[in-house]
Protein backbone atom coordinates (compact mmCIF):
# COMPACT_ATOMS: atom_id res chain seq x y z
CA UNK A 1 -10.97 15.15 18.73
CA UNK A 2 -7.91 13.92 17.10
CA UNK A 3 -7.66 9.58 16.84
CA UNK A 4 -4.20 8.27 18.65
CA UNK A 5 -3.18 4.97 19.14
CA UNK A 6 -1.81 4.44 22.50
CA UNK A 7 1.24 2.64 23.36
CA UNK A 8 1.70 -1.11 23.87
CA UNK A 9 1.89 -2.50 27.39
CA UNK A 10 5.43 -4.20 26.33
CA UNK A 11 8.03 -3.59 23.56
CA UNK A 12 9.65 -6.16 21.85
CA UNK A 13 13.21 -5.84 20.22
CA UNK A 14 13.83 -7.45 16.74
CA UNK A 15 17.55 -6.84 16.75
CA UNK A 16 18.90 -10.42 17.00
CA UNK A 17 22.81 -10.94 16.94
CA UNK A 18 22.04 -14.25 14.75
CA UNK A 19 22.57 -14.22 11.04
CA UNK A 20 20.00 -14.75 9.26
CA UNK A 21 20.21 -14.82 5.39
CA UNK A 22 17.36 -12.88 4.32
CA UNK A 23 15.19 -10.81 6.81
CA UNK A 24 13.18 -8.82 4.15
CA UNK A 25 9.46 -9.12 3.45
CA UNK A 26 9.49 -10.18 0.21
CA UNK A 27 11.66 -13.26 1.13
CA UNK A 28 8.19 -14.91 2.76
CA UNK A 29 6.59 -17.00 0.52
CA UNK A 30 3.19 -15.72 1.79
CA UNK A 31 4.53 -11.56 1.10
CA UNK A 32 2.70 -12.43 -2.21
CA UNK A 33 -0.69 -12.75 -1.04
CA UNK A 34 -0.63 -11.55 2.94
CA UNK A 35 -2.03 -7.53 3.06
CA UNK A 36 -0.55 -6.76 5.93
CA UNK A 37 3.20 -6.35 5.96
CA UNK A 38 3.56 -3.28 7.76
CA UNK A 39 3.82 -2.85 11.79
CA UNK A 40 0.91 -1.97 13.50
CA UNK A 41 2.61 1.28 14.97
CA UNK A 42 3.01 2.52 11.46
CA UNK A 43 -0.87 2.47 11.24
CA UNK A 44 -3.24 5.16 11.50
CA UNK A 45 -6.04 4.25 14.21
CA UNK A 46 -8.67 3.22 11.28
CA UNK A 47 -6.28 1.31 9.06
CA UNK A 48 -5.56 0.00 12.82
CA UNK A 49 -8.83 -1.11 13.43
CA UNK A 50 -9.41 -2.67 9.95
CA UNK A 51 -6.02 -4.56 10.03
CA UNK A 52 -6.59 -6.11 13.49
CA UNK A 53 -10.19 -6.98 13.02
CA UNK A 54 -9.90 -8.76 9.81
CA UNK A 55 -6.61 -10.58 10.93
CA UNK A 56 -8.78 -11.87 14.34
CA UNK A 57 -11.42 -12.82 12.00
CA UNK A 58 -9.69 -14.54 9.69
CA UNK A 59 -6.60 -15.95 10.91
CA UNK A 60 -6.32 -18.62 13.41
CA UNK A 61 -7.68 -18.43 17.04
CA UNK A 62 -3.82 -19.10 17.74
CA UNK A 63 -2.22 -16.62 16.04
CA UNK A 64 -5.34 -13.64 16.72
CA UNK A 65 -7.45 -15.28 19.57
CA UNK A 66 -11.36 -13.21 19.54
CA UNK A 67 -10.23 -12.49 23.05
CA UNK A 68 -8.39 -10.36 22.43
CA UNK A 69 -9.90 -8.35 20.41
CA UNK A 70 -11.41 -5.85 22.42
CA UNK A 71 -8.05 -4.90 24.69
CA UNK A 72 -6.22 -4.93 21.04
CA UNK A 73 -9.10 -2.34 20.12
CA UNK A 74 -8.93 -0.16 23.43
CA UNK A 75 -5.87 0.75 22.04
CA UNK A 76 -7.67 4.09 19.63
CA UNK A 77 -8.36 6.24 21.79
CA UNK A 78 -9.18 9.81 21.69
CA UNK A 79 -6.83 13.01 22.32
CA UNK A 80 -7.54 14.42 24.95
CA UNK A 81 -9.17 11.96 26.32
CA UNK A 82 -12.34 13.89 27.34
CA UNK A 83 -14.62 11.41 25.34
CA UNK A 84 -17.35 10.01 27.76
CA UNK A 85 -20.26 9.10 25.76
CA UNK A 86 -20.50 5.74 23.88
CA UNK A 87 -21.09 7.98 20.68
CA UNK A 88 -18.08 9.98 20.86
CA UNK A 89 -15.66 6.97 21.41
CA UNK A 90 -13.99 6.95 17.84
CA UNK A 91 -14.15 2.82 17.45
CA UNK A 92 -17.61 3.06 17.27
CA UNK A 93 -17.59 4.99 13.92
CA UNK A 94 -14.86 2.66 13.01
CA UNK A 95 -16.27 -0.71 13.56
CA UNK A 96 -19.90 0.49 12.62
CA UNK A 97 -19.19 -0.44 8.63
CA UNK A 98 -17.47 -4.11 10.07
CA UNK A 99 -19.87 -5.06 12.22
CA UNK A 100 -22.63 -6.47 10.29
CA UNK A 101 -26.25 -8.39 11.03
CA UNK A 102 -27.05 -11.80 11.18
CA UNK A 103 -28.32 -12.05 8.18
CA UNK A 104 -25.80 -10.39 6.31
CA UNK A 105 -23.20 -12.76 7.84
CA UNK A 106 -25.26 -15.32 6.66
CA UNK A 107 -25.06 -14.30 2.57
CA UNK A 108 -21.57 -13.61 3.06
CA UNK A 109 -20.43 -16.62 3.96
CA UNK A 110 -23.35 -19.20 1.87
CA UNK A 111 -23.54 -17.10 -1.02
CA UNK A 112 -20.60 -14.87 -1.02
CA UNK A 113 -17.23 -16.10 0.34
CA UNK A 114 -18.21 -19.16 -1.53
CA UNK A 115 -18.88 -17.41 -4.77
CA UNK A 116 -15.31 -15.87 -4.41
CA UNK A 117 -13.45 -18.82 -3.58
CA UNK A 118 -14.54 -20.65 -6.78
CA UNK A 119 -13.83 -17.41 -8.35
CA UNK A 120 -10.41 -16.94 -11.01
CA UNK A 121 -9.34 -13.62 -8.64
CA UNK A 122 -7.92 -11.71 -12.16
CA UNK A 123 -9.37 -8.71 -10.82
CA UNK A 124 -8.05 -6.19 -8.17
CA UNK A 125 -9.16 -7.73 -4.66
CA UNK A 126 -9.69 -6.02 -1.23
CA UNK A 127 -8.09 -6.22 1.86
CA UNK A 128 -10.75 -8.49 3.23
CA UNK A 129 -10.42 -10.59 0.25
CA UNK A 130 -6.68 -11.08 -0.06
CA UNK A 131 -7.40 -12.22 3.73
CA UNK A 132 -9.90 -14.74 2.71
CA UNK A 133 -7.50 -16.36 0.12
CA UNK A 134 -4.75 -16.43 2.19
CA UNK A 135 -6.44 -18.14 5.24
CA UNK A 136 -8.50 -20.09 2.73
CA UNK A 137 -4.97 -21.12 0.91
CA UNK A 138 -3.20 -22.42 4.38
CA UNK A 139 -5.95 -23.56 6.44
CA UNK A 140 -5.61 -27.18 7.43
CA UNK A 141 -7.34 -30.00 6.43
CA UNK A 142 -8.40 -33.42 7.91
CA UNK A 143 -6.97 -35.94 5.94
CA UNK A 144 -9.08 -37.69 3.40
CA UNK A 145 -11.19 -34.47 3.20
CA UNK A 146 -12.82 -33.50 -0.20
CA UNK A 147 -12.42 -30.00 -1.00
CA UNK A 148 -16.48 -29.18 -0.83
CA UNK A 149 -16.09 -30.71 2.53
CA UNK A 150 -13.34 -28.72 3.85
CA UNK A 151 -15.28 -25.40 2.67
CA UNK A 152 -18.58 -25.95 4.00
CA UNK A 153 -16.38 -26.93 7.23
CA UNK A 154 -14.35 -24.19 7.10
CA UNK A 155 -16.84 -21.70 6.13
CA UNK A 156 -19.11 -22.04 9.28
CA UNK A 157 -16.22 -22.14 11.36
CA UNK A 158 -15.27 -18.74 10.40
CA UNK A 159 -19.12 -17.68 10.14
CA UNK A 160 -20.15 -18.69 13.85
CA UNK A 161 -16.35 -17.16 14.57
CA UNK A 162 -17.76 -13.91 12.94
């Protein structure tokens, strides 16, 4: 059975009458380091998936609340839509690789995620990663804070979010 994604509940026109002087991408100062520039009707249903499951994880509840996740999600669906068993719903072989166990969300983020932020990033970095940096780069902090503080505060935020 063939992946679709179905259509959104609303549509939302980005034709404004007001000049503006640049509208392209690259004239964000985040286009650098942000992944995902594309629209997510341009998607395939598992870049889809990927795209909206790492932006709920990693940016904030405000812009990607964890509620709504799952109605985001129930957007892959199957054609036709004949698919009754939990086995044969396509996000299940699609989440299976991002869903991970307790304890392996536990070395990611106290051995892992920390190991990459004090990394150089010289090399070619994932989606997941890029992510990471760029919530890592713009994430608030309480004033006063020390850096180590901010991470270890930061870092269980996002792991209990996780």
């Amino acid at each position: 059975m063939e992946q679709v994604l179905g259509c959104m509940p609303y549509n939302l026109v980005l034709d404004c009458p007001a000049p503006w002087p640049d509208q392209s991408v690259s004239s964000f100062r985040v286009a650098s380091i942000y992944p995902f520039f594309g629209t997510l009707s341009d998607c395939s249903p598992s870049d889809f998936v990927l795209r909206v499951y790492y932006e709920t994880l990693w940016l904030p509840e405000e812009i990607h609340p964890v509620s709504k996740l799952i109605p985001t999600l129930r957007r892959v669906q199957t054609r036709p839509a004949t698919c009754a068993a939990l086995e044969d719903h396509p996000l299940r072989s699609m989440l299976s690789p991002l869903l991970l166990s307790a304890h392996d969300i536990a070395t990611k983020y106290r051995v892992e995620i920390p190991k990459f932020l004090e990394s150089v990033w010289e090399d070619e970095i994932g989606v997941e990663e890029s992510l990471i940096g760029f919530a890592s780069s713009y994430e608030r902090r309480r004033e006063g804070e020390d850096d180590v503080t901010w991470a270890k505060r930061w870092l269980r935020r996002m792991e209990r979010r996780e």
